[in-house]
N, C-alpha and C. Protein backbone atom coordinates (compact mmCIF):
# COMPACT_ATOMS: atom_id res chain seq x y z
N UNK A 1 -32.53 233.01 -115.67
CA UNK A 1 -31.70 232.93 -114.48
C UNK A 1 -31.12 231.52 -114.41
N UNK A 2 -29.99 231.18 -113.83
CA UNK A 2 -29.15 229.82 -113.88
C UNK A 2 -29.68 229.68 -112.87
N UNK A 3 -29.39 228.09 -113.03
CA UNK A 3 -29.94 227.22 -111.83
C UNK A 3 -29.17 227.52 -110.14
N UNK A 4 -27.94 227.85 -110.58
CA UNK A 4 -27.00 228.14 -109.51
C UNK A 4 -27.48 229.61 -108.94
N UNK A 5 -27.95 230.71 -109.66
CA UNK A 5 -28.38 231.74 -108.97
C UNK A 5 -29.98 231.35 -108.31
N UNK A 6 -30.70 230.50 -108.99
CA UNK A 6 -32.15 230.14 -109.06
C UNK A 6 -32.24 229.63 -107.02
N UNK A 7 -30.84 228.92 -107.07
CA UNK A 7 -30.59 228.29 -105.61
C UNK A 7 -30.65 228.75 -105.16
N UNK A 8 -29.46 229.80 -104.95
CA UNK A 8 -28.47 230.82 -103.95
C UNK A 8 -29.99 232.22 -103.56
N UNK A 9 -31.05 232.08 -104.89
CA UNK A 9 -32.00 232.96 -103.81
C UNK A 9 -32.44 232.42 -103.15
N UNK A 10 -32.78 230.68 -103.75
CA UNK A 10 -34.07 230.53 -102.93
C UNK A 10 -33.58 229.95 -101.58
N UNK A 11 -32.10 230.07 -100.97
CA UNK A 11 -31.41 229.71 -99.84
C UNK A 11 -31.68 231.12 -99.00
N UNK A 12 -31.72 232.29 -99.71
CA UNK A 12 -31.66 233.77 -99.32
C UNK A 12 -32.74 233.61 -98.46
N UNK A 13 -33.47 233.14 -99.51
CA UNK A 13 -34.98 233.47 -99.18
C UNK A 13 -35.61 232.80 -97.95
N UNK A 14 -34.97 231.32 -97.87
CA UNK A 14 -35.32 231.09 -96.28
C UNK A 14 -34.64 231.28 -95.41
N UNK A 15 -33.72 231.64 -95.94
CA UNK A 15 -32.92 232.37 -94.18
C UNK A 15 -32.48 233.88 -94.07
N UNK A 16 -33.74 234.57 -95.06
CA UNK A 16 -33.63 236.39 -94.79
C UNK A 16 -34.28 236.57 -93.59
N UNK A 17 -35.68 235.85 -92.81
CA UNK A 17 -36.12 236.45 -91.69
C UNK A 17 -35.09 236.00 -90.56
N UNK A 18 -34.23 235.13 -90.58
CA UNK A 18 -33.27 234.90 -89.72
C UNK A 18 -32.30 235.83 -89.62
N UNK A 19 -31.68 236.46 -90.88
CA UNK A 19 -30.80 237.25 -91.26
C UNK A 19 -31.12 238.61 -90.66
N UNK A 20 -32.48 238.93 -90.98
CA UNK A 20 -33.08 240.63 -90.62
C UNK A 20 -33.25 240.30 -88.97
N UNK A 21 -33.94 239.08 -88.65
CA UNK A 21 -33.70 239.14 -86.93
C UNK A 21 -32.47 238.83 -86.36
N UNK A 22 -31.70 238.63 -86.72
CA UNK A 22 -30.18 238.56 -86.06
C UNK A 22 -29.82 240.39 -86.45
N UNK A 23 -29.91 240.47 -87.61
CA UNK A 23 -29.55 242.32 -87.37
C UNK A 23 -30.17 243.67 -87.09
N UNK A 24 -31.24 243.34 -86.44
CA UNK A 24 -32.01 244.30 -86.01
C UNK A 24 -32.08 244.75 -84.73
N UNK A 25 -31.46 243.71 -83.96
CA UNK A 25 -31.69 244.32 -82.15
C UNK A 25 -30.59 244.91 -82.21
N UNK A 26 -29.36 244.89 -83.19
CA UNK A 26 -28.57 246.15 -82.94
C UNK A 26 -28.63 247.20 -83.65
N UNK A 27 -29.46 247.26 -84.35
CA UNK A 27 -29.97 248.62 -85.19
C UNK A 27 -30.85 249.18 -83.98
N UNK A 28 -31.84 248.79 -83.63
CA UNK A 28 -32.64 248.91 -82.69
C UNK A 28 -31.78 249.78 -81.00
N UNK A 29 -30.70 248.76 -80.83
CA UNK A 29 -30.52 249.57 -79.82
C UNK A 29 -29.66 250.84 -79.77
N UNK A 30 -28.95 250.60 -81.26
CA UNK A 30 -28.63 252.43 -81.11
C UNK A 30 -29.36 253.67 -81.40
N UNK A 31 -30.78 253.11 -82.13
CA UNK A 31 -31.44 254.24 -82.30
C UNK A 31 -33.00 254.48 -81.07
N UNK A 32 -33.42 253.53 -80.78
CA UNK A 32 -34.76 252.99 -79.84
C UNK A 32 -34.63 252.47 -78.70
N UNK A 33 -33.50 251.95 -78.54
CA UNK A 33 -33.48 251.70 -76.89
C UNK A 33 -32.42 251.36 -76.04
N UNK A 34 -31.96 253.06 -75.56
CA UNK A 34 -31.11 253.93 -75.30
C UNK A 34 -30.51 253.06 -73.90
N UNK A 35 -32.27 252.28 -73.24
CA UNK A 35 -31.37 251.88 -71.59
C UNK A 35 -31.92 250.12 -71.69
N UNK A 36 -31.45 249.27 -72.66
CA UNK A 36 -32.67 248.04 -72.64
C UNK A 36 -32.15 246.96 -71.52
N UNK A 37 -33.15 246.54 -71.48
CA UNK A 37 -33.49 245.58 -70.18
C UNK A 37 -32.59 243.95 -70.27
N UNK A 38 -31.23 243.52 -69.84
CA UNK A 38 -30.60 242.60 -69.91
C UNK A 38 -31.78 241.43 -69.98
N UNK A 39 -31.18 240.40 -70.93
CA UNK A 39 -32.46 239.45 -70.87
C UNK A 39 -32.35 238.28 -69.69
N UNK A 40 -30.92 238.51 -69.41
CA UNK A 40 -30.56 237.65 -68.34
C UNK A 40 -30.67 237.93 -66.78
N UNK A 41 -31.11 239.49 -66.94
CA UNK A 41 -31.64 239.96 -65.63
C UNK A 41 -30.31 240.27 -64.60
N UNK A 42 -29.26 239.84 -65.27
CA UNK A 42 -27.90 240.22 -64.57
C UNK A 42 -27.88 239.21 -63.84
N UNK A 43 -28.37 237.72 -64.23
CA UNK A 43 -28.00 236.79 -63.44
C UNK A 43 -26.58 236.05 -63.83
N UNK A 44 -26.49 235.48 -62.60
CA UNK A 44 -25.01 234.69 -62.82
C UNK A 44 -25.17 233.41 -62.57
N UNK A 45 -24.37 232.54 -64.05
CA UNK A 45 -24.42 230.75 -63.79
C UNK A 45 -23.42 230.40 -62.86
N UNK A 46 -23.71 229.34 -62.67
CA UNK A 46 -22.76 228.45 -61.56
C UNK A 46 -21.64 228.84 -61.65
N UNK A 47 -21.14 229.06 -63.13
CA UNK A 47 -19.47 229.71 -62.97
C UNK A 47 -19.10 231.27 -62.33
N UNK A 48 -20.20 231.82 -61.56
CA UNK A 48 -19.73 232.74 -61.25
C UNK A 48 -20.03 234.19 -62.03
N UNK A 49 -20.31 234.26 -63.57
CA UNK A 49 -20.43 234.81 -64.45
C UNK A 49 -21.80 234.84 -65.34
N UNK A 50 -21.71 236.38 -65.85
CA UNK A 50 -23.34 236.37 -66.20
C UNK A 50 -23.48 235.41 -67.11
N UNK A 51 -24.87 235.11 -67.03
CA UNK A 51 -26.08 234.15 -68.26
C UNK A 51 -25.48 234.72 -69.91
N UNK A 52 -25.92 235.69 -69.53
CA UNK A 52 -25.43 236.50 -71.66
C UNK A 52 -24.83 237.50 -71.26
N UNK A 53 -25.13 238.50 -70.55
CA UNK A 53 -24.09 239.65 -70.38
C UNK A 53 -25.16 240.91 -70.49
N UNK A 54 -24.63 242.05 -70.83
CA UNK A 54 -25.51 243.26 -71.12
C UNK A 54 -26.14 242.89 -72.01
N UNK A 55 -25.24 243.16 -73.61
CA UNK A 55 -25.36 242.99 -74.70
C UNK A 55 -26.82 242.10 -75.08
N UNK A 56 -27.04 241.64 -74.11
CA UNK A 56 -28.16 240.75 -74.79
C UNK A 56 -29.51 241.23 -74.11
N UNK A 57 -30.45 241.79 -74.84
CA UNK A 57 -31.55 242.23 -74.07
C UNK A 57 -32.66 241.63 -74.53
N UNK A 58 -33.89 242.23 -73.76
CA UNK A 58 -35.17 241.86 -73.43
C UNK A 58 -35.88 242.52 -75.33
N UNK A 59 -35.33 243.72 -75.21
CA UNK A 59 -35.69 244.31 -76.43
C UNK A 59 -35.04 244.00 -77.70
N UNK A 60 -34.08 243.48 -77.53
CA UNK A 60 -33.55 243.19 -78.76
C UNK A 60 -34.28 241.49 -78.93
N UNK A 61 -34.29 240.94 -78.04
CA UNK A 61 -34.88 239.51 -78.15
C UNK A 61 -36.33 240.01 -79.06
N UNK A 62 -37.14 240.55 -78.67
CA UNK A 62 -38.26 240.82 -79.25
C UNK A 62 -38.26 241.64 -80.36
N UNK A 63 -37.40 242.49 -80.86
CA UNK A 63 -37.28 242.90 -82.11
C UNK A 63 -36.86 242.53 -82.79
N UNK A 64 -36.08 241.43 -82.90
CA UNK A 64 -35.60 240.48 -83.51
C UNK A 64 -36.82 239.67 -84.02
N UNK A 65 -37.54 238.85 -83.24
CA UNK A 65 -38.72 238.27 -83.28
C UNK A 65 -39.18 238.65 -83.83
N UNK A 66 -39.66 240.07 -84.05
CA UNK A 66 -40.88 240.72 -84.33
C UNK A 66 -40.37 240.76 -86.09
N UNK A 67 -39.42 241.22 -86.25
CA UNK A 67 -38.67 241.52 -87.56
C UNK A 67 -38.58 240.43 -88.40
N UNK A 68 -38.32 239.33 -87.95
CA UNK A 68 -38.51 238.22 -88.46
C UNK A 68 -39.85 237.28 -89.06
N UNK A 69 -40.87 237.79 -88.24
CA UNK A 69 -42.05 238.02 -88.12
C UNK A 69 -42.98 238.59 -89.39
N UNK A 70 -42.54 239.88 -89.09
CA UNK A 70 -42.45 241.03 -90.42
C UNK A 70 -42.23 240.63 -92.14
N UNK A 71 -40.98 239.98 -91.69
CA UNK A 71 -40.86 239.08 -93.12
C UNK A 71 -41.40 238.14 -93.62
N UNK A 72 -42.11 237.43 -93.18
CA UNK A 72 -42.63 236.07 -92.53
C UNK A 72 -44.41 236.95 -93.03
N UNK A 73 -44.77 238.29 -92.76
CA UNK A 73 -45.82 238.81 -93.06
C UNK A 73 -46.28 239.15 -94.64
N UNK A 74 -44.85 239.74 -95.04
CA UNK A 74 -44.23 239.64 -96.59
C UNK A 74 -44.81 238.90 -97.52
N UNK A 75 -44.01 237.43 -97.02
CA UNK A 75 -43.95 236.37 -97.55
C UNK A 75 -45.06 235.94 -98.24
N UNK A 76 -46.04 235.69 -96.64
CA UNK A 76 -47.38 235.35 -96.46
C UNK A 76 -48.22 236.08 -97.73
N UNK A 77 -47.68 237.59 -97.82
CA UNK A 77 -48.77 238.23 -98.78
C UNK A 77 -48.87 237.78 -100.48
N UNK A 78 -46.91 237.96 -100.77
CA UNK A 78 -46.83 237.51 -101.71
C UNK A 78 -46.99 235.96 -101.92
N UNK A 79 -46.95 235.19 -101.29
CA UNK A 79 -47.37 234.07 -101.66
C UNK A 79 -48.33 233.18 -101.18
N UNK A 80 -49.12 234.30 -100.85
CA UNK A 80 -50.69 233.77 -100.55
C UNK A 80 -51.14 232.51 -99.21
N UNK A 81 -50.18 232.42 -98.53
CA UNK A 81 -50.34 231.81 -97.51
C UNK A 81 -49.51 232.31 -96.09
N UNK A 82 -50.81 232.04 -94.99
CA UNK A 82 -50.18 232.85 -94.10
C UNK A 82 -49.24 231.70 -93.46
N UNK A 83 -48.69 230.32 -93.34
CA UNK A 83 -47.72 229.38 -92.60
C UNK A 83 -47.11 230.20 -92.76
N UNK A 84 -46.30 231.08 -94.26
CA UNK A 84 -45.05 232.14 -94.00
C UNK A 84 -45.18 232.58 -92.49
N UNK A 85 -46.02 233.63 -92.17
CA UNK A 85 -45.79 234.19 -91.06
C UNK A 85 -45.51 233.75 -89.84
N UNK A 86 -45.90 232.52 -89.45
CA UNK A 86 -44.95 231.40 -89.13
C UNK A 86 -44.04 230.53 -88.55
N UNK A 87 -43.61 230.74 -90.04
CA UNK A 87 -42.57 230.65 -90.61
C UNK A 87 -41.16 232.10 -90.28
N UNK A 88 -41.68 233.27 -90.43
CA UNK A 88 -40.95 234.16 -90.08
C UNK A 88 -40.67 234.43 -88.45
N UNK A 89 -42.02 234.18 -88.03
CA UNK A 89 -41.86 234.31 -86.85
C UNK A 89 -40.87 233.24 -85.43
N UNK A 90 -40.91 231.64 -85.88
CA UNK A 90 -39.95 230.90 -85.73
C UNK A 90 -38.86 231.21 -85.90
N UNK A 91 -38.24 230.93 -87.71
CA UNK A 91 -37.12 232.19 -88.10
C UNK A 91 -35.92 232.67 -87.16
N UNK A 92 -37.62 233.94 -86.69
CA UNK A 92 -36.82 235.08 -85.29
C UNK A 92 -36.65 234.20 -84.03
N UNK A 93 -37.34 233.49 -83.68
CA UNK A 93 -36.70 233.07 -81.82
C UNK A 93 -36.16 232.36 -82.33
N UNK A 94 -35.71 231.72 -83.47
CA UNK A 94 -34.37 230.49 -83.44
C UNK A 94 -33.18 231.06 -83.66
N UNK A 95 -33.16 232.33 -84.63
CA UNK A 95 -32.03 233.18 -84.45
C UNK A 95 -31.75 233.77 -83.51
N UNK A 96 -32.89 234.30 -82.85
CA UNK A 96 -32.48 234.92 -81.31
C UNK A 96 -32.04 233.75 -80.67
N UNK A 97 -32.17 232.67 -80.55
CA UNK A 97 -31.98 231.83 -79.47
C UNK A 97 -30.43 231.45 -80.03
N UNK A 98 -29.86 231.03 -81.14
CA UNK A 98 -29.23 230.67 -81.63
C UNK A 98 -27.99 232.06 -80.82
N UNK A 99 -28.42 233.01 -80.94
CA UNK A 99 -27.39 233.91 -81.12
C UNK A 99 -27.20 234.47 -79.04
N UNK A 100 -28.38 233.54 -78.78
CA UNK A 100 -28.19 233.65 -77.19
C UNK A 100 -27.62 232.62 -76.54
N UNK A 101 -27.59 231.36 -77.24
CA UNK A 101 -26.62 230.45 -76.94
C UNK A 101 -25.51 230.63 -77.53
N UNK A 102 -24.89 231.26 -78.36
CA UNK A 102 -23.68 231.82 -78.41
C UNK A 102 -23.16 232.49 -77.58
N UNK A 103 -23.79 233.74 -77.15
CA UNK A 103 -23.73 234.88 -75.67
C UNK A 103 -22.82 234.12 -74.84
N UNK A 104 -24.02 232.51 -74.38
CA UNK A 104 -23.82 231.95 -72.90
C UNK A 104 -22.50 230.89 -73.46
N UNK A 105 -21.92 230.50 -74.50
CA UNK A 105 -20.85 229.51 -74.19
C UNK A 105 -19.80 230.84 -74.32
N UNK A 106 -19.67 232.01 -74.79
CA UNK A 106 -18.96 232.99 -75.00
C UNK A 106 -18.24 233.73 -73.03
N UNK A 107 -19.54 233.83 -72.55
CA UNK A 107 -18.91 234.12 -70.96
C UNK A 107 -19.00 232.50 -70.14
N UNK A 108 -18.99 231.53 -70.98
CA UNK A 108 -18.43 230.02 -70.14
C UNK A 108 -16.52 230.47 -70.51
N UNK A 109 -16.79 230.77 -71.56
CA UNK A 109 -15.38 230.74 -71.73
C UNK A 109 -14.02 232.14 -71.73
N UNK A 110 -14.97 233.06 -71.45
CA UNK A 110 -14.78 234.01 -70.55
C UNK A 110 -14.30 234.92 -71.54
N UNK A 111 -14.83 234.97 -72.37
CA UNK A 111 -14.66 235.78 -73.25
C UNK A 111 -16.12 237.51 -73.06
N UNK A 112 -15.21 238.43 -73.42
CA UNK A 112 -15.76 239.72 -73.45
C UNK A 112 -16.92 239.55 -74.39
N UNK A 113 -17.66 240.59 -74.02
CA UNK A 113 -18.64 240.61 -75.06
C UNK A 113 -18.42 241.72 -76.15
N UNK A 114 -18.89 241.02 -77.26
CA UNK A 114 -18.42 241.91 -78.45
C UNK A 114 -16.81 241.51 -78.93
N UNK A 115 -16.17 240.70 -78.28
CA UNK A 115 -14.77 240.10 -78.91
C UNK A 115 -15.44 239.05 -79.57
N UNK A 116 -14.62 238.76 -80.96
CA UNK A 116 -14.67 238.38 -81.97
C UNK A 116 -14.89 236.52 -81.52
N UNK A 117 -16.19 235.59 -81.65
CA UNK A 117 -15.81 234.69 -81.79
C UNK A 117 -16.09 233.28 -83.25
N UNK A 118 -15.26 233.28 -83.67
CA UNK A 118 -15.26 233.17 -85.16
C UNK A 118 -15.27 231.85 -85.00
N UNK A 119 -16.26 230.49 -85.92
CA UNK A 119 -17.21 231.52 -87.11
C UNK A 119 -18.26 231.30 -86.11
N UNK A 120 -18.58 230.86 -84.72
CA UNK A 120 -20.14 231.24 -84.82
C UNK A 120 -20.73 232.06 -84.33
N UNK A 121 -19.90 233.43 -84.05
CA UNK A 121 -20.48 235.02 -84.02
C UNK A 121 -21.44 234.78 -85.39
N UNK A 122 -20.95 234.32 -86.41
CA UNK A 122 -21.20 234.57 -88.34
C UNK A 122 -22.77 233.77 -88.38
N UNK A 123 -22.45 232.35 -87.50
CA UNK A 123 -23.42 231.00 -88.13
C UNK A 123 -24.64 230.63 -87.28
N UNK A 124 -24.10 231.22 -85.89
CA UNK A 124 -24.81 231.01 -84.72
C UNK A 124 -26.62 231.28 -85.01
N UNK A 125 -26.61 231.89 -85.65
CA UNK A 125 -28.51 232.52 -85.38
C UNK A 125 -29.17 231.67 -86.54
N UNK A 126 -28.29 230.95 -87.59
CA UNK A 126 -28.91 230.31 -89.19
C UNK A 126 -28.89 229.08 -88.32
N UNK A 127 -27.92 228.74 -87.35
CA UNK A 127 -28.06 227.01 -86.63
C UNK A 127 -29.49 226.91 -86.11
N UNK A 128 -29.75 228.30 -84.94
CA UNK A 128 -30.61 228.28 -84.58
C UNK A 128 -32.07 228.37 -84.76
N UNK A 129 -31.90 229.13 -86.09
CA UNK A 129 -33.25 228.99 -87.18
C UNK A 129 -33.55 227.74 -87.75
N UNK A 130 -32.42 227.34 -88.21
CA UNK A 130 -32.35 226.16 -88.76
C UNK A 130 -33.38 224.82 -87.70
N UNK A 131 -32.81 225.13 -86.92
CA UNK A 131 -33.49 224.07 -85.72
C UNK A 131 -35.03 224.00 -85.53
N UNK A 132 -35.02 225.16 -85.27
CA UNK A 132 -36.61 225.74 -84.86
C UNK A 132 -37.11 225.34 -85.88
N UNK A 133 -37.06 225.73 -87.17
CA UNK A 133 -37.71 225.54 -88.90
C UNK A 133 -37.51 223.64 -88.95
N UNK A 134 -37.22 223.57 -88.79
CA UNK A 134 -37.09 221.70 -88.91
C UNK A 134 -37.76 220.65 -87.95
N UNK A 135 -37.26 221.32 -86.65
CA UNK A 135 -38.43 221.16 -85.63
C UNK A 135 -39.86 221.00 -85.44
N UNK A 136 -40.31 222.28 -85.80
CA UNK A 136 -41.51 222.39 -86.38
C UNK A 136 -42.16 221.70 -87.15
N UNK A 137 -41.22 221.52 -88.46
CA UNK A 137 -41.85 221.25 -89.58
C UNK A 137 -42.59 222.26 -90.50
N UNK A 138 -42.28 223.62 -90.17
CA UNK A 138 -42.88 224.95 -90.80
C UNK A 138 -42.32 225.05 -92.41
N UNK A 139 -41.36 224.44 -92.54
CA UNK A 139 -40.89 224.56 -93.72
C UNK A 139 -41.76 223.70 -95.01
N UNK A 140 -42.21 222.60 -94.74
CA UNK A 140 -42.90 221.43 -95.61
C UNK A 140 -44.43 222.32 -95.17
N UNK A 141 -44.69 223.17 -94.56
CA UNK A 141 -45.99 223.49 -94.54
C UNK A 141 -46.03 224.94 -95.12
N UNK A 142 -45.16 224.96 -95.61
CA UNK A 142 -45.06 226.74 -96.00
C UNK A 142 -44.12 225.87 -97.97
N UNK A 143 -44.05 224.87 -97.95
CA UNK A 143 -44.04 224.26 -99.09
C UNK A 143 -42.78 224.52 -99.72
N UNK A 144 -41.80 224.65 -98.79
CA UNK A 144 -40.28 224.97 -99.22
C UNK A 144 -39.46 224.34 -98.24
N UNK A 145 -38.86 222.74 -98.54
CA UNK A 145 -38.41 222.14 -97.28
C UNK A 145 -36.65 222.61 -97.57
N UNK A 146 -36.33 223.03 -96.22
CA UNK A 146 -34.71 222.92 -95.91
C UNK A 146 -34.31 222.13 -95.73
N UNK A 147 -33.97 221.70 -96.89
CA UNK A 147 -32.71 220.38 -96.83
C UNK A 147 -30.98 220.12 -96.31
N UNK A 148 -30.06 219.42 -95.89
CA UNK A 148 -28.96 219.82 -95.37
C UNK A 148 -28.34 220.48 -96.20
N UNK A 149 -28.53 220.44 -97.25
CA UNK A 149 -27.46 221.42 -98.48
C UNK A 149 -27.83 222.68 -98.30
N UNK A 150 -29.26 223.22 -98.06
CA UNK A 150 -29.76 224.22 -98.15
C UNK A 150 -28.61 224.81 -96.93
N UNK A 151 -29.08 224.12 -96.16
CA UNK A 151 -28.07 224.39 -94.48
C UNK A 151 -27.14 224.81 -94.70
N UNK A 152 -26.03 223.88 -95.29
CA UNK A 152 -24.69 223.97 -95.53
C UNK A 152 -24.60 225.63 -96.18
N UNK A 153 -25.55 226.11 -97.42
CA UNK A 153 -25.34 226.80 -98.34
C UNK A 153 -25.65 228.48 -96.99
N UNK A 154 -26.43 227.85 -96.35
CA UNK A 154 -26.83 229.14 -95.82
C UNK A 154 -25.84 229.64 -94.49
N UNK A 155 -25.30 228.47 -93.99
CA UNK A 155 -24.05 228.89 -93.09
C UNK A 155 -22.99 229.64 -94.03
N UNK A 156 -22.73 228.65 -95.14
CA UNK A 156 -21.55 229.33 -96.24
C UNK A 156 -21.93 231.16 -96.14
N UNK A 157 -23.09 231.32 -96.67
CA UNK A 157 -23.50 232.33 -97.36
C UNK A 157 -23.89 233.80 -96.13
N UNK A 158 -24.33 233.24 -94.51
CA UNK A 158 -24.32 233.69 -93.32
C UNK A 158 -22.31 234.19 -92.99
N UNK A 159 -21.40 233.32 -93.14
CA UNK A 159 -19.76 233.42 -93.05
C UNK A 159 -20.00 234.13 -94.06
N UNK A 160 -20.26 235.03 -95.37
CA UNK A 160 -19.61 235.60 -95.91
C UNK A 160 -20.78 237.20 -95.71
N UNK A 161 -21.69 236.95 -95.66
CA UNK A 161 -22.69 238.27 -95.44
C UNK A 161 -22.51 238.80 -94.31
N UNK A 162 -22.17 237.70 -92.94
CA UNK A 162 -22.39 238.57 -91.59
C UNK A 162 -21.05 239.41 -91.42
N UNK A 163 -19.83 239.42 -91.67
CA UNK A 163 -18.78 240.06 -91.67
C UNK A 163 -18.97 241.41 -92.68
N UNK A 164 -19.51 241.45 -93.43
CA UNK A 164 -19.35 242.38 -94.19
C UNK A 164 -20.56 242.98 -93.87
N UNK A 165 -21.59 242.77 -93.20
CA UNK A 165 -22.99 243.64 -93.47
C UNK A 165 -22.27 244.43 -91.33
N UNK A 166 -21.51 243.21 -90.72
CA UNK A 166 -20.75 244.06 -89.56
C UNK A 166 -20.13 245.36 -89.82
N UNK A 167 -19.02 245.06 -90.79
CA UNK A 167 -18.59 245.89 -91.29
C UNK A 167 -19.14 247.57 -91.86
N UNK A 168 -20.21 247.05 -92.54
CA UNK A 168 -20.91 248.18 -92.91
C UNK A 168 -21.61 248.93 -91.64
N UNK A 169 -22.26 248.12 -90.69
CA UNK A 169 -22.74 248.74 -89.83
C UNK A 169 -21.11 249.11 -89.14
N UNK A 170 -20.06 249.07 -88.80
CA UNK A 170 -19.16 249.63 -88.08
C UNK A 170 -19.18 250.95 -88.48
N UNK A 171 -18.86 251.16 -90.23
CA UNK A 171 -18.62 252.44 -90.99
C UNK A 171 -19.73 253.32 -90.34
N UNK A 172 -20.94 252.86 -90.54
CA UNK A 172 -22.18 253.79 -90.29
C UNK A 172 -22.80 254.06 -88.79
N UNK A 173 -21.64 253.73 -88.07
CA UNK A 173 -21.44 254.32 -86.44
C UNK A 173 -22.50 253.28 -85.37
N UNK A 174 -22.97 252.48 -86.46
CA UNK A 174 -24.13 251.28 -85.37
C UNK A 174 -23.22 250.68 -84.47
N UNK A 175 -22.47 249.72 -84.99
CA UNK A 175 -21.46 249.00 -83.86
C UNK A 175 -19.96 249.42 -83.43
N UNK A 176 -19.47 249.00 -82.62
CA UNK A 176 -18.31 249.52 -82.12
C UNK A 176 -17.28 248.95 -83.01
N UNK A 177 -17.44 247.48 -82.66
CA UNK A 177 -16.33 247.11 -83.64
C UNK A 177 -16.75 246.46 -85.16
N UNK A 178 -15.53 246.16 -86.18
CA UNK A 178 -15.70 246.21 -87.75
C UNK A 178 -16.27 244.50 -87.59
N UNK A 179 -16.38 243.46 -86.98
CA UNK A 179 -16.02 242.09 -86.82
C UNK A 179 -17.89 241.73 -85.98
């Protein structure tokens, strides 16, 4: 294997539990949870306008987590240490969080939910993993440190997967829109 593919997994590889928890609370809510619980409770900030909106729930926050988690359980098995799990589990609330502070500057600026906001609809949940994983320090203890290149490589590589794995879920009736 080249050194250039040798990378591009091992970039995969720390930001797949971010990846599977950013796309699972909407797998989740078209098949498991038909009425889910706003995470914002339908509150409204100072501007008048909700916290995140519908779109963002109680259940998807936690299946996200959990999924991330999951991977993070994986990890742990195949490579003999449980920090993975973690590790996965961070992962998930930094992508969830990541992708819930997107939500809230999205109705600052009064934008619909589910309209397109490009790129950090794409980057938003890898920033937020990113944070949490560095924060921590879970990464140097799970013996695989994210470095800024890694970063750079995994936003790149988040802009070109999250549009197209949208996409696929549009075809296969999960989301409304292709974006």
């Amino acid at each position: 294997m080249s050194d250039v593919a040798e990378y591009l997994l091992r970039v995969v590889m720390m930001y797949l539990p971010a990846m599977v928890s950013n796309a699972v609370p909407l797998i989740c809510r078209k098949y498991l949870f038909k009425n889910p619980h706003p995470i914002d409770f339908r509150t409204n900030f100072l501007d008048g306008r909700r916290l995140f909106g519908d779109n963002k729930s109680i259940e998807g926050f936690i299946s996200g987590v959990v999924a991330g988690t999951l991977i993070g359980l994986a990890y742990s098995h195949y490579m003999h240490s449980y920090e993975w799990v973690t590790y996965g589990f961070l992962s998930g609330v930094g992508a969830m969080s990541g992708d819930l502070l997107n939500s809230f500057v999205k109705r600052r600026l009064s934008m619909k939910p589910g309209q397109p906001f490009i790129p950090f609809d794409q980057i938003s949940f890898v920033i937020g993993a990113s944070i949490l994983i560095k924060a921590s320090g879970i990464d140097l203890a799970v013996n695989h440190e994210l470095r800024f290149a890694d970063f750079l490589t995994g936003l790149l590589l988040a802009g070109i997967l999250h549009p197209l794995t949208n996409y696929m879920a549009y075809l296969a009736g999960i989301k409304e829109t292709p974006l």
